[in-house]
C-alpha atoms as a PDB file:
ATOM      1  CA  UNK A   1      95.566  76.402 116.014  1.00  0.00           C
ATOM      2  CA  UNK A   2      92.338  76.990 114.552  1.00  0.00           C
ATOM      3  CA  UNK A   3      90.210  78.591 116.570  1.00  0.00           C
ATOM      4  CA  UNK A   4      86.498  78.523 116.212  1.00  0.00           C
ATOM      5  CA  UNK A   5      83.493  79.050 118.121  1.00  0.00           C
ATOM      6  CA  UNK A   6      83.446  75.476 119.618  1.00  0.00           C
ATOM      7  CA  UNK A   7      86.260  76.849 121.537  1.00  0.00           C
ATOM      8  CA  UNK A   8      83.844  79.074 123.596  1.00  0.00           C
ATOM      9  CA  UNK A   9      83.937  78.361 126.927  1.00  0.00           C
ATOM     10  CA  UNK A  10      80.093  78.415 128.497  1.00  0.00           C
ATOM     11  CA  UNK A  11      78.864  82.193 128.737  1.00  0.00           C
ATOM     12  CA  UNK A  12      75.941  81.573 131.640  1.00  0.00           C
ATOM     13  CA  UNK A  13      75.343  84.552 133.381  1.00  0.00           C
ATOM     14  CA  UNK A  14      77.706  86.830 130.923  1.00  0.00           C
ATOM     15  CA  UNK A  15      76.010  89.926 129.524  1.00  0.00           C
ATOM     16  CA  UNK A  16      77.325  91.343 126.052  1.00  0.00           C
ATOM     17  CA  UNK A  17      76.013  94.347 124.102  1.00  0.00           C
ATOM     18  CA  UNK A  18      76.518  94.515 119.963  1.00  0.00           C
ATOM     19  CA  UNK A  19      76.114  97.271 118.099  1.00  0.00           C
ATOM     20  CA  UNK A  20      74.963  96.777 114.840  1.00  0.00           C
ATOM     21  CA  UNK A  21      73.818  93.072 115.582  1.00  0.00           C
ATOM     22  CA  UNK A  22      70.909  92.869 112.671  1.00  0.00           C
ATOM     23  CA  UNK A  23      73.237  91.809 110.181  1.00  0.00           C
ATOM     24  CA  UNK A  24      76.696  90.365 109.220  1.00  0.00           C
ATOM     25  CA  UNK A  25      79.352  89.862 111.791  1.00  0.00           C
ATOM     26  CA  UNK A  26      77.554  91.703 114.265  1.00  0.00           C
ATOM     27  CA  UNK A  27      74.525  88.812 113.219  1.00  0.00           C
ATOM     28  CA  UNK A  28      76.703  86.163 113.651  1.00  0.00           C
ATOM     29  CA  UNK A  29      78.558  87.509 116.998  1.00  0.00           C
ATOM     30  CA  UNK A  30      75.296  87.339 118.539  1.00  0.00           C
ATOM     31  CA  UNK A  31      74.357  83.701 117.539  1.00  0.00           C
ATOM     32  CA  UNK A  32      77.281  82.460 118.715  1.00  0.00           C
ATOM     33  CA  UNK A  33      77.063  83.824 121.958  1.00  0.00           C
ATOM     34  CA  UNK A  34      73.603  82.723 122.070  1.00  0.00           C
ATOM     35  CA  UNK A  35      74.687  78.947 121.612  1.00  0.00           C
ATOM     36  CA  UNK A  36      77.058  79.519 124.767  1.00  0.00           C
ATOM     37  CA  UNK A  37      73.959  81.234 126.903  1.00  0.00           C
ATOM     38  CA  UNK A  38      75.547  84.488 127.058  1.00  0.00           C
ATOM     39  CA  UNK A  39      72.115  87.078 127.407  1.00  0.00           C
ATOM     40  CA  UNK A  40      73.018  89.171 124.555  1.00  0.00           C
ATOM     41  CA  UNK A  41      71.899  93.198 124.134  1.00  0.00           C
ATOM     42  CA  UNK A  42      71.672  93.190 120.192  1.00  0.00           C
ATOM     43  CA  UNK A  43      71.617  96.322 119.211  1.00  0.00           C
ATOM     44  CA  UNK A  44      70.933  98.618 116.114  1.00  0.00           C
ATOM     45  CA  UNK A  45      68.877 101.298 114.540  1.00  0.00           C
ATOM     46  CA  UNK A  46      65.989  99.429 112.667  1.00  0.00           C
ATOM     47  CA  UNK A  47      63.497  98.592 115.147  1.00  0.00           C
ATOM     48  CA  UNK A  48      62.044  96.028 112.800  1.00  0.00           C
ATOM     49  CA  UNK A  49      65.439  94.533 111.614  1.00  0.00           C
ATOM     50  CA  UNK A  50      66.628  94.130 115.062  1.00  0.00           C
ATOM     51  CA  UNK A  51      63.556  91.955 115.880  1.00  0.00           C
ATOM     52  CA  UNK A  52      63.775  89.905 112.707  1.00  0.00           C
ATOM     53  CA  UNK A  53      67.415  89.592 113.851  1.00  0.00           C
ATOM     54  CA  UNK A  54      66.164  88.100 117.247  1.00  0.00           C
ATOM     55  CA  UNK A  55      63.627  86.019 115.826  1.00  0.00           C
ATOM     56  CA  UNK A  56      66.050  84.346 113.679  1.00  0.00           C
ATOM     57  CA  UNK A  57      68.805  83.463 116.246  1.00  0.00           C
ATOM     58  CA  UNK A  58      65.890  82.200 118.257  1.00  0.00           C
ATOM     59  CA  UNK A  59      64.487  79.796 115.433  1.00  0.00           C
ATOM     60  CA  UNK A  60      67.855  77.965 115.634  1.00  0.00           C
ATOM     61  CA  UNK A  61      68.609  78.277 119.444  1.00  0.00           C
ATOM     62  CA  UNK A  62      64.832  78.596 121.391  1.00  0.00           C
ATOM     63  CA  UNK A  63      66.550  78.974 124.441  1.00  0.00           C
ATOM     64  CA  UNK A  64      68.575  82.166 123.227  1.00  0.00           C
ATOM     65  CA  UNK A  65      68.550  85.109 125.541  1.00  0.00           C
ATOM     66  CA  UNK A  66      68.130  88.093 123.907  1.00  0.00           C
ATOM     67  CA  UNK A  67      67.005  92.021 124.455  1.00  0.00           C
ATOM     68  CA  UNK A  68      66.483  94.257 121.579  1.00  0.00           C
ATOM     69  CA  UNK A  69      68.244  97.599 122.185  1.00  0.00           C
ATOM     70  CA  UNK A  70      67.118 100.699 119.499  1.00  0.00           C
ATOM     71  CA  UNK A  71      70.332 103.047 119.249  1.00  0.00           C
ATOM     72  CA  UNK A  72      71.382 105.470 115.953  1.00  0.00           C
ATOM     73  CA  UNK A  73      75.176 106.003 116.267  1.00  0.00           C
ATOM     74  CA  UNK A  74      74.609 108.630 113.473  1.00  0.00           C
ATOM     75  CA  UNK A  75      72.884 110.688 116.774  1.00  0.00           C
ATOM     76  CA  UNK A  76      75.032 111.217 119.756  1.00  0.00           C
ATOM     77  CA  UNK A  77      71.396 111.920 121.988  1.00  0.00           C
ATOM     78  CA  UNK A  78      70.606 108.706 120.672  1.00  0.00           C
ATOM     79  CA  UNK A  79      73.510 106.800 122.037  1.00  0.00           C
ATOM     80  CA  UNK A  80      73.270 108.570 124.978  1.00  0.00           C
ATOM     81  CA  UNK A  81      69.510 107.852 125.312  1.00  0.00           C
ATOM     82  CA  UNK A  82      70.393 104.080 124.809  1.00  0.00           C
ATOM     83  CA  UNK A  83      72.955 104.171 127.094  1.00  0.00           C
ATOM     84  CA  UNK A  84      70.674 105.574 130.232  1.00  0.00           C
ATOM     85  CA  UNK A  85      69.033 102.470 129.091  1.00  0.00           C
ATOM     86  CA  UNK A  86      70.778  99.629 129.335  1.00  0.00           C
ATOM     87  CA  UNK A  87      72.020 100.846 132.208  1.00  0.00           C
ATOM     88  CA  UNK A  88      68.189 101.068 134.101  1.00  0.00           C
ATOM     89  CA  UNK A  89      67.713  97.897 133.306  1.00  0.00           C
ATOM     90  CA  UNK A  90      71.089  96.132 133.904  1.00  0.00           C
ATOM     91  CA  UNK A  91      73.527  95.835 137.026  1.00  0.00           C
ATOM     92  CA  UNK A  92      76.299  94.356 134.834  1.00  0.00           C
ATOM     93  CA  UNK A  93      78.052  94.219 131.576  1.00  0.00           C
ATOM     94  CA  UNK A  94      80.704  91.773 130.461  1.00  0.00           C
ATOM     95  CA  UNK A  95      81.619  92.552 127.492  1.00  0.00           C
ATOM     96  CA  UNK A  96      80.294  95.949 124.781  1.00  0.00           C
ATOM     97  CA  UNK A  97      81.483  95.394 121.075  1.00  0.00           C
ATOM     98  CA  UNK A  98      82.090  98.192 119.506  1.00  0.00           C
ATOM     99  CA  UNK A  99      80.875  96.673 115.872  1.00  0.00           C
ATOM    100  CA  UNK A 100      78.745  98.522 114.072  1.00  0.00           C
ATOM    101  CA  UNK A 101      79.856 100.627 111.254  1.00  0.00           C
ATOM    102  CA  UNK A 102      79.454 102.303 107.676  1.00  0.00           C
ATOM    103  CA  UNK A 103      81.437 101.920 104.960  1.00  0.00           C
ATOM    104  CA  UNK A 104      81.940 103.725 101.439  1.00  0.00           C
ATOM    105  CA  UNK A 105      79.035 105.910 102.201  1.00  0.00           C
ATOM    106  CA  UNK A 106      77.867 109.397 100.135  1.00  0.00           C
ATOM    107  CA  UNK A 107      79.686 112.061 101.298  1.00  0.00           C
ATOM    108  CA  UNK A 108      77.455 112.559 104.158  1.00  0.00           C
ATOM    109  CA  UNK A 109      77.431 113.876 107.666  1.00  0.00           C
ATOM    110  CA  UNK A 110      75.970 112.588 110.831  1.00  0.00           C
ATOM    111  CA  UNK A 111      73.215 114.527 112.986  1.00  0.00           C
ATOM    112  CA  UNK A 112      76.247 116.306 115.096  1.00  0.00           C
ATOM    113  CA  UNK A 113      78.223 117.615 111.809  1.00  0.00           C
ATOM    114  CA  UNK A 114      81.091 114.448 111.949  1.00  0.00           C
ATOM    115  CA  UNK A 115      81.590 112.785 108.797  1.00  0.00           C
ATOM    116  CA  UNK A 116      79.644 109.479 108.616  1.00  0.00           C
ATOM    117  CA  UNK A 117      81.960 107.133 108.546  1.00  0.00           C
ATOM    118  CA  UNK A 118      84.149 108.984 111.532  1.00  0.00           C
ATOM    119  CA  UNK A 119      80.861 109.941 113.564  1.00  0.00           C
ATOM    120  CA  UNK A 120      79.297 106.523 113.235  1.00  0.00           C
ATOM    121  CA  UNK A 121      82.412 104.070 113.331  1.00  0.00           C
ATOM    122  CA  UNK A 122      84.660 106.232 115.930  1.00  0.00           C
ATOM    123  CA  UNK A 123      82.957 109.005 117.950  1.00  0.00           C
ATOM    124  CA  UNK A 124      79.554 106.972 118.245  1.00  0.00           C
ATOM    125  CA  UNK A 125      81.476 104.391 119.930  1.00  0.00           C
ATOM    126  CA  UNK A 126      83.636 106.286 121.836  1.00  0.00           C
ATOM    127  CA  UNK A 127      80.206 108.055 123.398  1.00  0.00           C
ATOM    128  CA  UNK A 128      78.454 104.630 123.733  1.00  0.00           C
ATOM    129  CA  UNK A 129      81.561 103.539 126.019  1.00  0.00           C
ATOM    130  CA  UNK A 130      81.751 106.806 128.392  1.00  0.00           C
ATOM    131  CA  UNK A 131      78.172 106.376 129.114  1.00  0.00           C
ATOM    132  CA  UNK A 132      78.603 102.440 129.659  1.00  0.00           C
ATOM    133  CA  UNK A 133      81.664 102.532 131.205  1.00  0.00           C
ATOM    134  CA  UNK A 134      80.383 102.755 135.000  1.00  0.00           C
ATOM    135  CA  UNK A 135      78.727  99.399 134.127  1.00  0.00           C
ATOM    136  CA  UNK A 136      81.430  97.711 132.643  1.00  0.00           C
ATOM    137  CA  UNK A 137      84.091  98.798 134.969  1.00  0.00           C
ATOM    138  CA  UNK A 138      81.732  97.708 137.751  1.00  0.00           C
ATOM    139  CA  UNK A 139      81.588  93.512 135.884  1.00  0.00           C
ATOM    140  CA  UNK A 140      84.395  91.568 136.977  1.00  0.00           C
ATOM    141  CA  UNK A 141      86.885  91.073 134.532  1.00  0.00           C
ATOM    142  CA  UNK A 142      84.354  92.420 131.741  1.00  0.00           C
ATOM    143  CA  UNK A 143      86.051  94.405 128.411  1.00  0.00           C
ATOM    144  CA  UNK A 144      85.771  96.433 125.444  1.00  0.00           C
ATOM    145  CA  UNK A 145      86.058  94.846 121.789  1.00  0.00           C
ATOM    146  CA  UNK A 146      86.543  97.714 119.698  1.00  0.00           C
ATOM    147  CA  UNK A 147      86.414  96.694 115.710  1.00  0.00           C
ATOM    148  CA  UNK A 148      89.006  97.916 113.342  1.00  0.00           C
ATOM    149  CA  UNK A 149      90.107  96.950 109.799  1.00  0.00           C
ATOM    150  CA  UNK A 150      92.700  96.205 107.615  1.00  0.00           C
ATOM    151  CA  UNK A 151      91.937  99.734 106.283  1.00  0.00           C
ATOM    152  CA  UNK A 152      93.905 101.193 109.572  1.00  0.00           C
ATOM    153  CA  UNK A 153      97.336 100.676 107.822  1.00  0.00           C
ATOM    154  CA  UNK A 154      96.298 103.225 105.607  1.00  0.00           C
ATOM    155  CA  UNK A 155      94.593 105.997 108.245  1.00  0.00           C
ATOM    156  CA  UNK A 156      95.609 109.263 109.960  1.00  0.00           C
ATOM    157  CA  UNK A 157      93.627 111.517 111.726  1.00  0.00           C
ATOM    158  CA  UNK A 158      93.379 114.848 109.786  1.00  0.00           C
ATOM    159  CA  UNK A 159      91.987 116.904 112.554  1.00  0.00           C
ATOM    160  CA  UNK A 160      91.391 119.396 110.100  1.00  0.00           C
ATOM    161  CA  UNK A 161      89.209 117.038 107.919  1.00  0.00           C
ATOM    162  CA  UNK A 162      86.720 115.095 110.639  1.00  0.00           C
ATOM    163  CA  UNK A 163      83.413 117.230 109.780  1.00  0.00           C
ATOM    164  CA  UNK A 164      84.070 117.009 106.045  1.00  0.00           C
ATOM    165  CA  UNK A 165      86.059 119.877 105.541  1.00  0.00           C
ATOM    166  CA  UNK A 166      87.826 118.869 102.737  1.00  0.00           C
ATOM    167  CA  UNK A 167      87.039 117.144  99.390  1.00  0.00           C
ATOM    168  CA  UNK A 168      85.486 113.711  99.863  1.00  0.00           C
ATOM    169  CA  UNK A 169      87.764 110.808  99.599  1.00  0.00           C
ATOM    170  CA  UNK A 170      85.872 107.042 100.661  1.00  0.00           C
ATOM    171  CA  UNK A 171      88.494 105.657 100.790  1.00  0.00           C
ATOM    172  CA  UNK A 172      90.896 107.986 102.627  1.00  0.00           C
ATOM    173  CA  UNK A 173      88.047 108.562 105.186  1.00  0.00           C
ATOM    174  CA  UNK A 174      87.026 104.718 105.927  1.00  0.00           C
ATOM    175  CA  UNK A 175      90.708 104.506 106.808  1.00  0.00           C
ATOM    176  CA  UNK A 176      90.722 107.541 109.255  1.00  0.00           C
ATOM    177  CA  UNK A 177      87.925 105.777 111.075  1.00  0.00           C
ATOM    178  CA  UNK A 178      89.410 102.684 111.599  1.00  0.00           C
ATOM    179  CA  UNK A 179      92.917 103.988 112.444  1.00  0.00           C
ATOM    180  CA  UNK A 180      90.605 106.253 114.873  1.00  0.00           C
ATOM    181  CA  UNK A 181      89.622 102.850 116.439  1.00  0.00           C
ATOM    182  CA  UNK A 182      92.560 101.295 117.009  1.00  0.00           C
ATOM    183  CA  UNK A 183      94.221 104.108 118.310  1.00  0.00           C
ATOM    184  CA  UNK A 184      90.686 104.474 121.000  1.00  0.00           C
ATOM    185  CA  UNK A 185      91.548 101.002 121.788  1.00  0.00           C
ATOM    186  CA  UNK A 186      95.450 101.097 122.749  1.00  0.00           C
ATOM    187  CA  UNK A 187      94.487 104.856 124.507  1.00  0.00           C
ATOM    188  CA  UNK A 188      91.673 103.052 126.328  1.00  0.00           C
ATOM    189  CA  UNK A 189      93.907 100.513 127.359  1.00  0.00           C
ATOM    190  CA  UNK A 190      96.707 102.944 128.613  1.00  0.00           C
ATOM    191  CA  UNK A 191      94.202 104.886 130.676  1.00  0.00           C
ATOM    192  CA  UNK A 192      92.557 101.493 132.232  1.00  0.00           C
ATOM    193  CA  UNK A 193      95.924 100.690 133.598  1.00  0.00           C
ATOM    194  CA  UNK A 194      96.699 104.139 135.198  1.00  0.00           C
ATOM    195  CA  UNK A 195      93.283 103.584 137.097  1.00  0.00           C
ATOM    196  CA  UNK A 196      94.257  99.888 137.917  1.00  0.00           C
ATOM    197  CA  UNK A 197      90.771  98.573 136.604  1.00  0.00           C
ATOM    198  CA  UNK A 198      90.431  94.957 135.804  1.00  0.00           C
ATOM    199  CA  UNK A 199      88.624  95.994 132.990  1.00  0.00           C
ATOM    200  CA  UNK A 200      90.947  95.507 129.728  1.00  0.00           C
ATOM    201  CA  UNK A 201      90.064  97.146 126.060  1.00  0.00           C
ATOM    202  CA  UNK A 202      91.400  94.928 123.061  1.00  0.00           C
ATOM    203  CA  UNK A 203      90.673  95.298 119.002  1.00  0.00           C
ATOM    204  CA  UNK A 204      89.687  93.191 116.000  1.00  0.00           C
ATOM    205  CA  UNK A 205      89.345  92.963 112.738  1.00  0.00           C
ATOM    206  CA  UNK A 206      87.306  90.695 110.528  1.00  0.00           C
ATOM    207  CA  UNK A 207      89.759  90.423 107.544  1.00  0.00           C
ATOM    208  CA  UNK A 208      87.567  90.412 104.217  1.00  0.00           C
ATOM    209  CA  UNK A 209      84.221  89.025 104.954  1.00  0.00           C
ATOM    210  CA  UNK A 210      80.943  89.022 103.053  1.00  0.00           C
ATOM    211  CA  UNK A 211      78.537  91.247 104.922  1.00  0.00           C
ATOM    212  CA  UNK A 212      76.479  94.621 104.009  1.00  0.00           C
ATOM    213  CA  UNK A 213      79.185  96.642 104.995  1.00  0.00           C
ATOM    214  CA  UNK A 214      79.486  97.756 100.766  1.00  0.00           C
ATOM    215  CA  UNK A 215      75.751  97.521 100.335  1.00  0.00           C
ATOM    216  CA  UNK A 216      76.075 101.900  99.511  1.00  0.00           C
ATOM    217  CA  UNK A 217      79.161 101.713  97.129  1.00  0.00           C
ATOM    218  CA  UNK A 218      80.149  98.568  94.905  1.00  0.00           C
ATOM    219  CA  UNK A 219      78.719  95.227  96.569  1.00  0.00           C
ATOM    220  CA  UNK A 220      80.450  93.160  93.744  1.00  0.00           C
ATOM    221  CA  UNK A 221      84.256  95.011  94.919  1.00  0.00           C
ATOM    222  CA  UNK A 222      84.346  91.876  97.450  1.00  0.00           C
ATOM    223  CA  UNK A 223      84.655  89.395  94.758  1.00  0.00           C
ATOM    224  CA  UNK A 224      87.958  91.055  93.396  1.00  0.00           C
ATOM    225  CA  UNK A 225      89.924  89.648  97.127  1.00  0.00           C
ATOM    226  CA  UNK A 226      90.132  86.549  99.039  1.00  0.00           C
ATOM    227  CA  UNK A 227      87.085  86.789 101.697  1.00  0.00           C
ATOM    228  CA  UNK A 228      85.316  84.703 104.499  1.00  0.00           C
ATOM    229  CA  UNK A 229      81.570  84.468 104.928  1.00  0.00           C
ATOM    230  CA  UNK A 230      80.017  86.884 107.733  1.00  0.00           C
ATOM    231  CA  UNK A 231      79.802  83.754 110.177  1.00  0.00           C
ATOM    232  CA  UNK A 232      83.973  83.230 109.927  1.00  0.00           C
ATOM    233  CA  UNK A 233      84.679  87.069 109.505  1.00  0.00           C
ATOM    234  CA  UNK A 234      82.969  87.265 113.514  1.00  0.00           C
ATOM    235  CA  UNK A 235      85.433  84.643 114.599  1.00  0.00           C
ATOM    236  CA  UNK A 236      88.320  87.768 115.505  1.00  0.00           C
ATOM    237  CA  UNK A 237      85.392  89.881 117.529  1.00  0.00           C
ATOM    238  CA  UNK A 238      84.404  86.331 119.374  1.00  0.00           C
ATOM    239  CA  UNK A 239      87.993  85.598 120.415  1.00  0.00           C
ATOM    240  CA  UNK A 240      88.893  88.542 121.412  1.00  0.00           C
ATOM    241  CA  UNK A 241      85.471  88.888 123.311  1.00  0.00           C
ATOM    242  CA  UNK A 242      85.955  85.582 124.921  1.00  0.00           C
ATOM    243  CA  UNK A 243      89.236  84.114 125.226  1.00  0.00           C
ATOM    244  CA  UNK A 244      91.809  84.757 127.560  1.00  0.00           C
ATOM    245  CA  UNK A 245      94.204  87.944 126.249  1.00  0.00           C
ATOM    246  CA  UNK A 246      95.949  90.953 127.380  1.00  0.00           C
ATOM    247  CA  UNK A 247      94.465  94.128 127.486  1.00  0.00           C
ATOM    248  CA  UNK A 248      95.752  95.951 123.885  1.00  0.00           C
ATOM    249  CA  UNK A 249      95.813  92.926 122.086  1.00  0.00           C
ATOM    250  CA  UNK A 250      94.407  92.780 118.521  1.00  0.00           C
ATOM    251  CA  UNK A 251      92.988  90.026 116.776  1.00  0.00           C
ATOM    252  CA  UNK A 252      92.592  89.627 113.178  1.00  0.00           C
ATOM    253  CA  UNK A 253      92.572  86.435 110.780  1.00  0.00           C
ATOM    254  CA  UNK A 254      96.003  84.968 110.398  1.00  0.00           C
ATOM    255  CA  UNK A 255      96.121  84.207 106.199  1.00  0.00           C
ATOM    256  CA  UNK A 256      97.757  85.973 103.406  1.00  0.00           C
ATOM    257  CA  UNK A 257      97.492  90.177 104.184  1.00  0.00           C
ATOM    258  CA  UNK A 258      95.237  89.228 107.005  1.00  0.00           C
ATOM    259  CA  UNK A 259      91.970  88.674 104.529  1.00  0.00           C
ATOM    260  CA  UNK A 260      91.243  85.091 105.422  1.00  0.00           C
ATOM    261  CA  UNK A 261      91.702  82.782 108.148  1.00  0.00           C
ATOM    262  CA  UNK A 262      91.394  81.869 112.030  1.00  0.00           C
ATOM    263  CA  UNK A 263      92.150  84.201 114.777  1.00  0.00           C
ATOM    264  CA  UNK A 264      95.667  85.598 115.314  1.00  0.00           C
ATOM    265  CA  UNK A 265      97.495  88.370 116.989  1.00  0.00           C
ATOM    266  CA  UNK A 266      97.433  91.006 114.127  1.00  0.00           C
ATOM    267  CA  UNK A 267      99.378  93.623 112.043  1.00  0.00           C
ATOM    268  CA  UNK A 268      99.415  97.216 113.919  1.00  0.00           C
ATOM    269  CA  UNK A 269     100.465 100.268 112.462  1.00  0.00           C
ATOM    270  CA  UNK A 270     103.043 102.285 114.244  1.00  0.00           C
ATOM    271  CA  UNK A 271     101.017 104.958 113.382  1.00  0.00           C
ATOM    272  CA  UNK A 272      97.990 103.540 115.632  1.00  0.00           C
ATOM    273  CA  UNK A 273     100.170 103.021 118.818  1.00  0.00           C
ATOM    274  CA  UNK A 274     101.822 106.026 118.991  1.00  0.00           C
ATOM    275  CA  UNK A 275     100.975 107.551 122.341  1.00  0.00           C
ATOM    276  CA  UNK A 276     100.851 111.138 121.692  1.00  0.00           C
ATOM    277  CA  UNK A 277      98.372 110.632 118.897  1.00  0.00           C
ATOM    278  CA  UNK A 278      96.332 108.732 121.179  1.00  0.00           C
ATOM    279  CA  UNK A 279      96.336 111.696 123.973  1.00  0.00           C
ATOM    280  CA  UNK A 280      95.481 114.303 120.939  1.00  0.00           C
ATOM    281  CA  UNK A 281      92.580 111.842 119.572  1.00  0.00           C
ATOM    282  CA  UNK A 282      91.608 111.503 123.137  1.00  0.00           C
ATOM    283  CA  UNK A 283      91.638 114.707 123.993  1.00  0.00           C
ATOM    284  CA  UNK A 284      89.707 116.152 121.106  1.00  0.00           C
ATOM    285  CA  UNK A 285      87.052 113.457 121.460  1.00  0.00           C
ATOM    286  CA  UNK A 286      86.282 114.268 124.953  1.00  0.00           C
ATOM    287  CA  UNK A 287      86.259 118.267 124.023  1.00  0.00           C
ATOM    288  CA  UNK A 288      84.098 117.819 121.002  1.00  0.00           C
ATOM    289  CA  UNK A 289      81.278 115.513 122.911  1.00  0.00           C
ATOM    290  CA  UNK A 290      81.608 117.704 126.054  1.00  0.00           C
ATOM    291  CA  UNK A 291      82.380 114.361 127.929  1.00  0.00           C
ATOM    292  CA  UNK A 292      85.790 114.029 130.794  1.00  0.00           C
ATOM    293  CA  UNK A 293      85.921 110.624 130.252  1.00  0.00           C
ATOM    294  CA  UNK A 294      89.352 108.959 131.856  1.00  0.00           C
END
């Protein structure tokens, strides 16, 4: 079956929060939900883009319901600021995607010493869903859509390399992010069930889409691979956001390699289900933020 976003059921009365909603899938995750009258949270770090983000969505759908929400991942008191939030101002939460992310930056570091892509894509995210989790866990059959990549297959977590000990490798690094994802969303999952909540945690990937996401390394690399535009590349994160799926599923695009195509239980890596990494990751996380989450 293809799947597309006609197959959204109606979202009246839903709440969902994106991170990094200005642009690309997070963009088009938004303005889908909008056409289905979800009130979406769309959230990001530039004030300015985030409002010509809103303005657009509502130039196509005037009766969109949207909130700007002003969060840097690169700056845990940011996320946690952003958090306190959303919180004061909402009694539920259906659904937080975990979307935003860096790719292919500088060797860089965020505010808290992580590397960028690992601070930003995995322990910004992870922070973001302690603080939110009393909300979500409190929404009936609400979840958390974590966003991974083909990239995981290639990822480990080098706990010796997360604050950019070691030599700078993009590559090598993007992948430890996204493996560092996936393995927060099968962990999440496990620790959901021990507490019997209804809430579940599931993953997706957008295959190879035309977005920003290379706008600090080689724009022109996406040319060299099968890709989607941004608007079919959010078609994983809307499925898995709205359909009807166990908890520790993972959607991705069901062509060739998992570039192209319509939503589809995907490819996991061994590697990214393996319990014991999960508890270490976990573990580590929740030292290193100073949080006791699950």
């Amino acid at each position: 079956m293809s799947w597309t976003p006609k197959n959204i059921k109606d979202q009246s009365g839903k709440t969902f929060l994106i991170t990094g909603a200005n642009t690309g899938l997070g963009f088009q995750t938004a303005l889908e939900l909008a056409k289905k009258n979800a009130l979406v949270i769309v959230a990001g770090r530039n004030e300015e883009k985030i409002n010509q983000a809103i303005e657009s969505i509502i130039q196509e759908i005037p009766t969109a319901k949207l909130e700007a929400g002003i969060v840097d991942l690169s700056d845990l008191k940011s996320v946690k600021s952003f958090a306190a939030n959303v919180i004061k101002n909402h009694n539920r939460l259906d659904v937080l995607i975990n979307n935003a992310g860096v790719m292919f930056p500088p060797a860089s570091k965020t505010k808290d010493g992580f590397e960028l892509q690992f601070g930003v894509n995995y322990m910004a995210h992870f922070a973001l869903t302690s603080y939110l989790f009393e909300l979500v866990n409190s929404t009936k059959d609400s979840r958390i859509v974590t966003l991974s990549s083909i990239a995981h297959k290639n990822g480990t977590i080098d706990f010796d390399n997360l604050r950019l000990e070691k030599p700078y490798d993009k590559f090598r690094e993007y992948g430890q992010s996204k493996v560092a994802d996936l393995i927060f969303t099968f962990e999440l999952q496990r620790r959901l069930t021990t507490i019997g909540s209804n809430t579940i945690s599931v993953g997706a990937h957008p295959g190879i889409s035309k977005t920003e996401l290379l706008r600090t390394d080689k724009p022109e690399m996406i040319d060299e691979f099968p890709h989607m535009s941004a608007n079919q590349g959010a078609f994983s994160s809307l499925f898995a956001a709205t359909e009807t799926i166990e908890g520790g599923s993972y959607i991705g695009p069901n062509g060739d390699g998992e570039m192209t195509g319509f939503p589809a239980p995907a490819f996991i890596a061994e590697y990214a289900k393996d319990k014991l990494i999960g508890k270490n990751l976990w573990k580590y996380t929740n030292s290193e933020l100073g949080l006791s989450f699950l």
